[in-house]
Protein backbone atom coordinates (compact mmCIF):
# COMPACT_ATOMS: atom_id res chain seq x y z
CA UNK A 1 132.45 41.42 116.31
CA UNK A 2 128.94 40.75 114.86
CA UNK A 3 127.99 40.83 111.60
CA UNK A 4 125.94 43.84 110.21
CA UNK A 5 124.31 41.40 107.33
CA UNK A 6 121.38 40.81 109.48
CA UNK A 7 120.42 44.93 109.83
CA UNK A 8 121.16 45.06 105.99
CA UNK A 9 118.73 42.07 105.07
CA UNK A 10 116.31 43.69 107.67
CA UNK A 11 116.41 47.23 105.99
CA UNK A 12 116.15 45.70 102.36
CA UNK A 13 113.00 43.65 103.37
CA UNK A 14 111.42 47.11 105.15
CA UNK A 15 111.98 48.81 101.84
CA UNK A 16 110.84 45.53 99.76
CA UNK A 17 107.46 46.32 101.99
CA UNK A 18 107.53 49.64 101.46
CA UNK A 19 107.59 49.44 97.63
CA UNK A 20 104.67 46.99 97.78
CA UNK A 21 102.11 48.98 99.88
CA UNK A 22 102.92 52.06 97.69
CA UNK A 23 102.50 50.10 94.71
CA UNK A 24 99.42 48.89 96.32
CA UNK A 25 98.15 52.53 97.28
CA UNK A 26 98.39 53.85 93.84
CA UNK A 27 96.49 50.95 92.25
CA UNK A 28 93.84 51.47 95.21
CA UNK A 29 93.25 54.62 93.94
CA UNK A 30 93.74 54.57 90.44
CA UNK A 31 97.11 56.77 89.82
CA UNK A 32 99.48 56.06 87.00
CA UNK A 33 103.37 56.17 88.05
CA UNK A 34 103.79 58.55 85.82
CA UNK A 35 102.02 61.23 87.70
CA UNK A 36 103.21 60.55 90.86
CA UNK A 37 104.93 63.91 91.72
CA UNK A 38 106.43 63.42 96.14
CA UNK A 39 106.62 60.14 98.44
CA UNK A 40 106.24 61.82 102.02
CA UNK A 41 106.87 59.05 104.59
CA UNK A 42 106.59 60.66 108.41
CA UNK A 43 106.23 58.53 111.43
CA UNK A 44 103.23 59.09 113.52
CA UNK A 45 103.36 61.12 116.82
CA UNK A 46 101.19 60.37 119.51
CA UNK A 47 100.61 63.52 122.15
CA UNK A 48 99.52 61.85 125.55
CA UNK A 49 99.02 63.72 129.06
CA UNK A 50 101.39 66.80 127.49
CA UNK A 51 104.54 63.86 126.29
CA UNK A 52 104.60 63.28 122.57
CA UNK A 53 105.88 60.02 121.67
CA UNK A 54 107.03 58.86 118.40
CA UNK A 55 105.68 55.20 117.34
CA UNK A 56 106.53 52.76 114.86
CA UNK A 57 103.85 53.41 112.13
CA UNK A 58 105.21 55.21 109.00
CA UNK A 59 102.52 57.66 107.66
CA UNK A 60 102.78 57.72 103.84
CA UNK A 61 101.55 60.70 101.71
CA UNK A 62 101.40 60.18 97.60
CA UNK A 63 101.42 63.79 95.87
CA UNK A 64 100.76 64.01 91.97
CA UNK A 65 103.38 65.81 90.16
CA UNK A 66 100.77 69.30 90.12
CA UNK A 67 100.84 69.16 94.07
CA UNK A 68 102.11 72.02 95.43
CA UNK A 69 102.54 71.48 99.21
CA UNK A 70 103.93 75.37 100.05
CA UNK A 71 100.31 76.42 99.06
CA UNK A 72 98.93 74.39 102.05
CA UNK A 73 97.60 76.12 105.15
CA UNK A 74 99.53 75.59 108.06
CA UNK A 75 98.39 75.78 111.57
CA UNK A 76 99.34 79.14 112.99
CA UNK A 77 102.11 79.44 115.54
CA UNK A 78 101.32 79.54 119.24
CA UNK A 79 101.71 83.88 119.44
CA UNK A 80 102.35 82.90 123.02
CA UNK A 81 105.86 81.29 122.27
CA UNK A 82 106.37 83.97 119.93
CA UNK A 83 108.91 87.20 120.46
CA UNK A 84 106.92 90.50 120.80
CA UNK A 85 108.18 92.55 118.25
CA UNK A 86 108.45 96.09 120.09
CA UNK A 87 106.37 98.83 118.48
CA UNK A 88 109.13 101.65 116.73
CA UNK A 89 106.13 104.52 116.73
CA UNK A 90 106.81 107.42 119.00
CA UNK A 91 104.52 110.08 119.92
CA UNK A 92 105.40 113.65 120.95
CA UNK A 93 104.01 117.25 121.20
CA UNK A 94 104.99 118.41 117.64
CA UNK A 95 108.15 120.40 117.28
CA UNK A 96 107.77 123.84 114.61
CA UNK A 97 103.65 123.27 113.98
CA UNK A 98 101.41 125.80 114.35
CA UNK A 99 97.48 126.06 114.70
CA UNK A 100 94.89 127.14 112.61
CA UNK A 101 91.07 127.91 113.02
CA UNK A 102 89.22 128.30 109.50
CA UNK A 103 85.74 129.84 110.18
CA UNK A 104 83.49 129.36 107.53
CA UNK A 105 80.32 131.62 105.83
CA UNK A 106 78.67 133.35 109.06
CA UNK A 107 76.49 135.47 106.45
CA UNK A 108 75.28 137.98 109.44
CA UNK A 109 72.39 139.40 108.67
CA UNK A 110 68.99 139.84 110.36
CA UNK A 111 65.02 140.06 108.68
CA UNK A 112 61.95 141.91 110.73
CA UNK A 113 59.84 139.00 111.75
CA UNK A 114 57.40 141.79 112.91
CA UNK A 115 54.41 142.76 110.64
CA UNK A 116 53.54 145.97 113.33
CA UNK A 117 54.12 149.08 111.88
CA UNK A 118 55.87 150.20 114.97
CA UNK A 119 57.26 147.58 115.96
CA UNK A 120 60.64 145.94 115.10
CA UNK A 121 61.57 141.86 115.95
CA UNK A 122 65.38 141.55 114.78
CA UNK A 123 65.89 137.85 114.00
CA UNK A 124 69.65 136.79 112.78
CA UNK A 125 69.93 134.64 109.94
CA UNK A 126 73.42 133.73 111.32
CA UNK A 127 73.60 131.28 114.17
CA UNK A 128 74.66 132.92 117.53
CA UNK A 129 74.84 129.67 118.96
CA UNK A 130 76.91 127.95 115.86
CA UNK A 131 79.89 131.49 116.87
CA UNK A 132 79.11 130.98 120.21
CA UNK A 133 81.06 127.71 120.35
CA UNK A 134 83.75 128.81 117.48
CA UNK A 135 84.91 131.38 119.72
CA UNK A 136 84.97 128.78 122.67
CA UNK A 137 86.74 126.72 120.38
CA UNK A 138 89.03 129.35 119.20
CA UNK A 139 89.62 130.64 122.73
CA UNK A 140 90.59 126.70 124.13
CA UNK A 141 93.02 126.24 121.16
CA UNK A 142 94.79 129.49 121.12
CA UNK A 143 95.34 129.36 117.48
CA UNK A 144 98.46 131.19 115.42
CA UNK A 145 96.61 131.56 112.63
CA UNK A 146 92.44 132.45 112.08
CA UNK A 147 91.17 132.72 108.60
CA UNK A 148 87.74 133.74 107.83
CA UNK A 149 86.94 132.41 104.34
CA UNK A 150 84.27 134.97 103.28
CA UNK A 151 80.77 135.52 103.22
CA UNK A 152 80.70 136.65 106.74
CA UNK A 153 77.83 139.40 106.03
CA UNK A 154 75.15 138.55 104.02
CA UNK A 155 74.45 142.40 102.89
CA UNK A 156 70.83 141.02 101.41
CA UNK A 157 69.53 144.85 100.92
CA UNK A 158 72.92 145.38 97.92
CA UNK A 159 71.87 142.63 96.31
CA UNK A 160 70.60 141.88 93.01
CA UNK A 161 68.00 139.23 93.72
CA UNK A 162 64.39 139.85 94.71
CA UNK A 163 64.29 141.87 98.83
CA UNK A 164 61.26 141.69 101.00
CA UNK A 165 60.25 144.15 103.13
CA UNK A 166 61.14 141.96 106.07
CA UNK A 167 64.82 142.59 105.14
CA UNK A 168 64.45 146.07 104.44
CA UNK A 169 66.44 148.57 107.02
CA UNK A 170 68.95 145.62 108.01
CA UNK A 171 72.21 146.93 106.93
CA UNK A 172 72.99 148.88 110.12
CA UNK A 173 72.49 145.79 112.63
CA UNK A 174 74.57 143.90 110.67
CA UNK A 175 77.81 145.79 110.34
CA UNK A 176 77.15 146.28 114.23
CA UNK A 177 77.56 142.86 115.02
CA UNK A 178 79.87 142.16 112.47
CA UNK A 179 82.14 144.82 114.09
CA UNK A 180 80.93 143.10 117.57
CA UNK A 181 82.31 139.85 116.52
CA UNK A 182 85.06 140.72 115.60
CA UNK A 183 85.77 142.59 118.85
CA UNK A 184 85.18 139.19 120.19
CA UNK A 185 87.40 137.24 117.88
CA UNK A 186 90.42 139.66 118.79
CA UNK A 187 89.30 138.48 122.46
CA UNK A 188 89.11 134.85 121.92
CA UNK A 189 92.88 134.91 120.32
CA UNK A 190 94.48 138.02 121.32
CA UNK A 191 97.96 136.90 119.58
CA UNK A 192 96.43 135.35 116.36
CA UNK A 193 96.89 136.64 113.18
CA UNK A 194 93.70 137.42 111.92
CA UNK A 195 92.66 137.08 107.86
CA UNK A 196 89.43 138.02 106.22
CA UNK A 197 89.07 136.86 102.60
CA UNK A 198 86.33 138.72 100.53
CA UNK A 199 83.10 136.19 99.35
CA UNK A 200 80.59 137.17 97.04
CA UNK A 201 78.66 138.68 99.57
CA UNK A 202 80.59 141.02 100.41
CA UNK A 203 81.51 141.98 96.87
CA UNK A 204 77.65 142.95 96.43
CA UNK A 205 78.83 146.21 98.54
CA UNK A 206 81.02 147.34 95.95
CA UNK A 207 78.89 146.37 93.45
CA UNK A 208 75.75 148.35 94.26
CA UNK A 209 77.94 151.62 94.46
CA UNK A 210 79.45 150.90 91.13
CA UNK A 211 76.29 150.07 89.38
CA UNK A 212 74.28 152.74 92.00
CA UNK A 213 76.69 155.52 92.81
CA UNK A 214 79.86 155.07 91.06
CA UNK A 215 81.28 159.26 92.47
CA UNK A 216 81.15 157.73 95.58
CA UNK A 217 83.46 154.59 95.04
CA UNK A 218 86.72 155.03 96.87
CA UNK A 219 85.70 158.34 98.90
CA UNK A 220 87.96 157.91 101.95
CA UNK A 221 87.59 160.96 104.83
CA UNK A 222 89.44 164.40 104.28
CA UNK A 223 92.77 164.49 104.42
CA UNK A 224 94.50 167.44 106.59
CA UNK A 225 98.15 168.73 106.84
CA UNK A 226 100.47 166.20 108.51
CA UNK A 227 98.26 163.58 108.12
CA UNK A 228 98.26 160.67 105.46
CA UNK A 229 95.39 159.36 103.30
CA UNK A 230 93.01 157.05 105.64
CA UNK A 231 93.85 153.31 104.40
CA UNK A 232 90.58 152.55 103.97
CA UNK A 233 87.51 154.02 101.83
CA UNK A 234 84.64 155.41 103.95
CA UNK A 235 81.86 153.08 102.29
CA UNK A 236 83.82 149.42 102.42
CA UNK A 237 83.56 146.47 104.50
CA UNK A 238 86.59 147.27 106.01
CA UNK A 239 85.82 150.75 107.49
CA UNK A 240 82.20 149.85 108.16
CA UNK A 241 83.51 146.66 110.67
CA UNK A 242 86.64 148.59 111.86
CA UNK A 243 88.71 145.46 110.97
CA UNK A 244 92.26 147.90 111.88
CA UNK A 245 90.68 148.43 115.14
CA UNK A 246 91.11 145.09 115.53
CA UNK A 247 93.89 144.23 113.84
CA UNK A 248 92.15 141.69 110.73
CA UNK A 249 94.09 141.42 107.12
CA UNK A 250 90.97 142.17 104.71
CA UNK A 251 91.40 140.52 101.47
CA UNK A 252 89.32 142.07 98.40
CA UNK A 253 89.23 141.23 95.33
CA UNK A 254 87.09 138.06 94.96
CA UNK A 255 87.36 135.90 93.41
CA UNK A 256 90.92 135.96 92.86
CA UNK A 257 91.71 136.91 96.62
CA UNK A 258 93.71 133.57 98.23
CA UNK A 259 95.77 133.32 101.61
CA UNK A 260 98.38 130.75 101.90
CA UNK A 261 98.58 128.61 105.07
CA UNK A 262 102.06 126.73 103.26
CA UNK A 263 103.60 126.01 100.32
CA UNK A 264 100.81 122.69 100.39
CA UNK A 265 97.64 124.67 101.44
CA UNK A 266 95.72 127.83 100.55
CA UNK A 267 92.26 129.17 101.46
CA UNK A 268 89.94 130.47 98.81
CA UNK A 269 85.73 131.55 99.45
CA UNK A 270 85.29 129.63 95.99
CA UNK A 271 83.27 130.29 93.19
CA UNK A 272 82.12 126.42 92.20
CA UNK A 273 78.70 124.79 93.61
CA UNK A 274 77.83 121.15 92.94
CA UNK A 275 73.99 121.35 94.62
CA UNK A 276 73.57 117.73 93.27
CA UNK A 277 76.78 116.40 94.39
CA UNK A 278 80.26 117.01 95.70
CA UNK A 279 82.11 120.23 95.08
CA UNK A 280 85.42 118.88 96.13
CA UNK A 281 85.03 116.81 93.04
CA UNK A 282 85.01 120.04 90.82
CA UNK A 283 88.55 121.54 92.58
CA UNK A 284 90.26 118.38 92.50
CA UNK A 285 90.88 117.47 89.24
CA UNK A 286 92.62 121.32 88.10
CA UNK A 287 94.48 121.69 91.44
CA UNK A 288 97.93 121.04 92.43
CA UNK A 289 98.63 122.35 95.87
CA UNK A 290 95.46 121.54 98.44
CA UNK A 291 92.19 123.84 98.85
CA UNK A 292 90.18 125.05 101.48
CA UNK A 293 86.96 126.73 100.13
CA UNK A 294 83.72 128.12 101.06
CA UNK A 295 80.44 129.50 99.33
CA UNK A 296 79.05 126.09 99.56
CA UNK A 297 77.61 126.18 103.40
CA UNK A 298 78.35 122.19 103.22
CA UNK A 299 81.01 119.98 104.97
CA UNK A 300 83.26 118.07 102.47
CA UNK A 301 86.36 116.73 102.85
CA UNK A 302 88.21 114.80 99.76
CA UNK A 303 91.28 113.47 98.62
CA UNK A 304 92.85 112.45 95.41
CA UNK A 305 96.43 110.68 94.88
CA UNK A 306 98.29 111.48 91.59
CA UNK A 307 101.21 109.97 90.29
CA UNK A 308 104.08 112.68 89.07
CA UNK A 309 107.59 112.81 88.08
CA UNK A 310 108.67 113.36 91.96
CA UNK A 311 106.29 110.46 93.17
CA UNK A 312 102.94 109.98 94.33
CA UNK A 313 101.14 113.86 95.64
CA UNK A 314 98.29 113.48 97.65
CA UNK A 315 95.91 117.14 97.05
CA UNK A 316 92.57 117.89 99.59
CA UNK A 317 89.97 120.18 98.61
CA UNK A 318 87.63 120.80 101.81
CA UNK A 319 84.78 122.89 102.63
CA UNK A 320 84.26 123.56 106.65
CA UNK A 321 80.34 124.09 106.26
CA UNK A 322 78.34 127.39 107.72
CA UNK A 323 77.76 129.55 111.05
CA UNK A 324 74.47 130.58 109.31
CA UNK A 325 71.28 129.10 110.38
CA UNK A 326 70.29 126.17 108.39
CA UNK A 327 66.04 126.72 108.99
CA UNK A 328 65.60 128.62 105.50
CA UNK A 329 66.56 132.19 107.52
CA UNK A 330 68.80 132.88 104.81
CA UNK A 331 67.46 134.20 101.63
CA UNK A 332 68.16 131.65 99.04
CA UNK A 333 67.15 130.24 95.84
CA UNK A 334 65.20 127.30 97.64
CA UNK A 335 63.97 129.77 100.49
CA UNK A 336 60.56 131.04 100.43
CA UNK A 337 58.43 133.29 102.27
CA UNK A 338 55.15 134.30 103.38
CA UNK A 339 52.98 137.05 102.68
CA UNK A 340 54.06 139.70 104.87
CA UNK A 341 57.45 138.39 103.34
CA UNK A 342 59.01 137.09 106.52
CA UNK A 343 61.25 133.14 105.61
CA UNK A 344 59.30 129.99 106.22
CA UNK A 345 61.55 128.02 108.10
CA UNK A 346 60.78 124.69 107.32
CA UNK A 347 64.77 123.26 106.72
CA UNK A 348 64.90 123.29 103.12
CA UNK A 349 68.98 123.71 102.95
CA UNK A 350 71.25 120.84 102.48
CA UNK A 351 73.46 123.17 104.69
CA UNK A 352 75.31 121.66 108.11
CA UNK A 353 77.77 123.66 110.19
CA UNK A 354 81.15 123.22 111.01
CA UNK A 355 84.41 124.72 111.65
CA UNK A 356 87.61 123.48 110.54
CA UNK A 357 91.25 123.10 112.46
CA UNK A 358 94.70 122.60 110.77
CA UNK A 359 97.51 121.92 112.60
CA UNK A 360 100.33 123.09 109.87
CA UNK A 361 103.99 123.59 109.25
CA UNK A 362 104.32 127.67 108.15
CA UNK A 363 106.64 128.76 105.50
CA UNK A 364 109.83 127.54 105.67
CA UNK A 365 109.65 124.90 108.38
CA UNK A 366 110.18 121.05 107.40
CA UNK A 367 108.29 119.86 104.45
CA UNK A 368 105.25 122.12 105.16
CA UNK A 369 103.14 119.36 106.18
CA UNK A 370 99.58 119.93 107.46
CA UNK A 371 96.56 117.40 109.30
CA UNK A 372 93.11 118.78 108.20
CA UNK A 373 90.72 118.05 111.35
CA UNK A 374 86.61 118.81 111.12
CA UNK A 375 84.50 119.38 113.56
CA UNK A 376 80.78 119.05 113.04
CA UNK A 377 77.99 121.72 115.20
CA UNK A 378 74.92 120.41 115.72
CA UNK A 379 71.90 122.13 117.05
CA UNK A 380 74.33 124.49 119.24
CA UNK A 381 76.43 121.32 120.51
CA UNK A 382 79.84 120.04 119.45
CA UNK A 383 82.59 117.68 120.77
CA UNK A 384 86.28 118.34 119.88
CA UNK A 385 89.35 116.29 121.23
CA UNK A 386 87.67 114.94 123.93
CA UNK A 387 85.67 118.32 125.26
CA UNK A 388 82.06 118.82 124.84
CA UNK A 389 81.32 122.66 123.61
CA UNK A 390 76.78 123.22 124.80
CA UNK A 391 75.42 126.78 123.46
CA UNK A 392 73.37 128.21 125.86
């Protein structure tokens, strides 16, 4: 049997070595013992034609005692060698949600752009091509649910600001084609339920007869034997667009008037302007179930995150912009006109137009979610999921 002596010596003299040339290395570079931290010795690996081969150099590393080597950047794994981890996402057609189209302020309404005595040139202050493609829209998605948030007749002449004689006579064509579209509307969706929430504008109706004839506020036809009391007074918004003939929910009483989408969501017109800034920012901080609101004629879309004693609640206050024209048409505080009192359109509103599409859970189904989607009109063009929408 041979001795094992000889490997012994041979391994004491390595380490003798080894000692040396670290005691060397640290007096190279000027390192007390006393802060030496790691000794990493590693024998070198040389990679030739794809075959690594391990050779008889030792590599070795000093760390000071403040090294820490688990902050050091390692080379990242080859991702080809690396398990795929399979993605757990599924999609699907959504089980118990339901659509909804919210159509913003139309504010129909027309002006004279004639100065001939006998001659009258109706021009809309609404867009025909901005309801042109919300009733293509409407009539593609088939909605459950429409809600008109208010404002959808300007009624100019029962105001109480300044008229010009260009606006005079107008009240006629506009309950006409008010009535008109929502013939159309009924058309588009014949199934959906249909909801029109009093604005401002219309309010000025009822406020002209209360301030102008108050004996005829709430006159509703005569009643005869076997008949009941007609639902609706003869001098309101709702008899004057025949919204039963089309079977629309009108909602007076602005501003308090509100329809619920879900326990999450309700739609409001809205009584708050920002002009300088963002009017989402003035419902967000005093709300605690999610807005949609109008009166603004501006696209917003915001959302804050508070932190309650159930969690985290994420609230959205949005505005789905106008189907009015955007030229200076519509008599406003920044409008002006000429001197036969016909608009200058010269673009003066910081107005765009829009219309807005919820896909919701209704009462009573799941957790009442709901996905907010906005879709921006442009100069009688728009582009929803994939589908171009061109006003002719």
């Amino acid at each position: 049997m041979k001795s094992k002596k000889p490997n012994a010596l041979a391994a004491l003299a390595n380490k003798t070595k080894v000692a040396s040339d670290i005691a060397k290395l640290l007096e190279a570079n000027n390192i007390p013992i006393e802060e030496l931290g790691k000794i990493k010795m590693n024998k070198t690996i040389v990679n030739k034609d794809g075959v690594s081969t391990v050779t008889d150099r030792t590599v070795i590393e000093l760390h000071p005692s403040w090294f820490d080597d688990s902050q050091v950047v390692k080379p990242a794994p080859d991702m080809g060698k690396l398990k795929r981890q399979k993605s757990r996402t599924k999609s699907r057609t959504p089980k118990g949600m339901e659509t909804a189209v919210i159509i913003p302020d139309i504010q129909v309404g027309y002006y004279d752009y004639s100065i001939e005595p006998t001659i009258v040139d109706l021009q809309p202050i609404h867009d025909e091509k901005a309801i042109s493609i919300g009733l293509a829209v409407i009539s593609d998605l088939q909605p459950e649910l429409i809600v008109m948030n208010g404002d959808n007749l300007d009624f100019e002449e029962v105001g109480k600001y300044d008229k010009s004689k260009a606006y005079e006579r107008m009240l006629q064509p506009a309950i006409d084609r008010m009535a008109e579209f929502l013939r159309q509307l009924r058309e588009a969706a014949p199934s959906a339920r249909i909801v029109w929430i009093e604005g401002n504008h219309e309010k000025r109706l009822q406020k002209y007869l209360n301030e102008r004839a108050p004996a005829l506020v709430g006159i509703r036809k005569g009643k005869v034997s076997g008949e009941g009391r007609a639902k609706y007074p003869i001098i309101s918004v709702s008899e004057l667009c025949r919204v039963e003939d089309f079977d629309v929910e009108y909602l007076v009483g602005y501003p308090a008037s509100r329809f619920s989408i879900n326990k999450n969501l309700y739609v409001i017109h809205g009584d708050k302007v920002n002009s300088s800034g963002s009017t989402a920012g003035k419902y967000l901080p005093s709300i605690s179930q999610s807005v949609i609101y109008g009166h603004i004629h501006r696209m917003e879309l915001s959302m804050v995150t508070r932190v309650t004693e159930q969690g985290s609640r994420t609230v959205m206050a949005a505005s789905f912009g106008t189907w009015c024209r955007t030229d200076g048409a519509v008599p406003s505080v920044k409008g002006g006109q000429d001197e036969d009192g016909r608009p200058v359109l010269q673009g003066v509103e910081n107005w765009q137009q829009g219309i807005g599409i919820i896909t919701y859970e209704p009462h009573g189904v799941g957790h009442e979610w709901f996905y907010p989607e906005l879709m921006w009109i442009i100069d009688g063009r728009a582009v929803f999921r994939g589908k171009e929408y061109i006003a002719e």
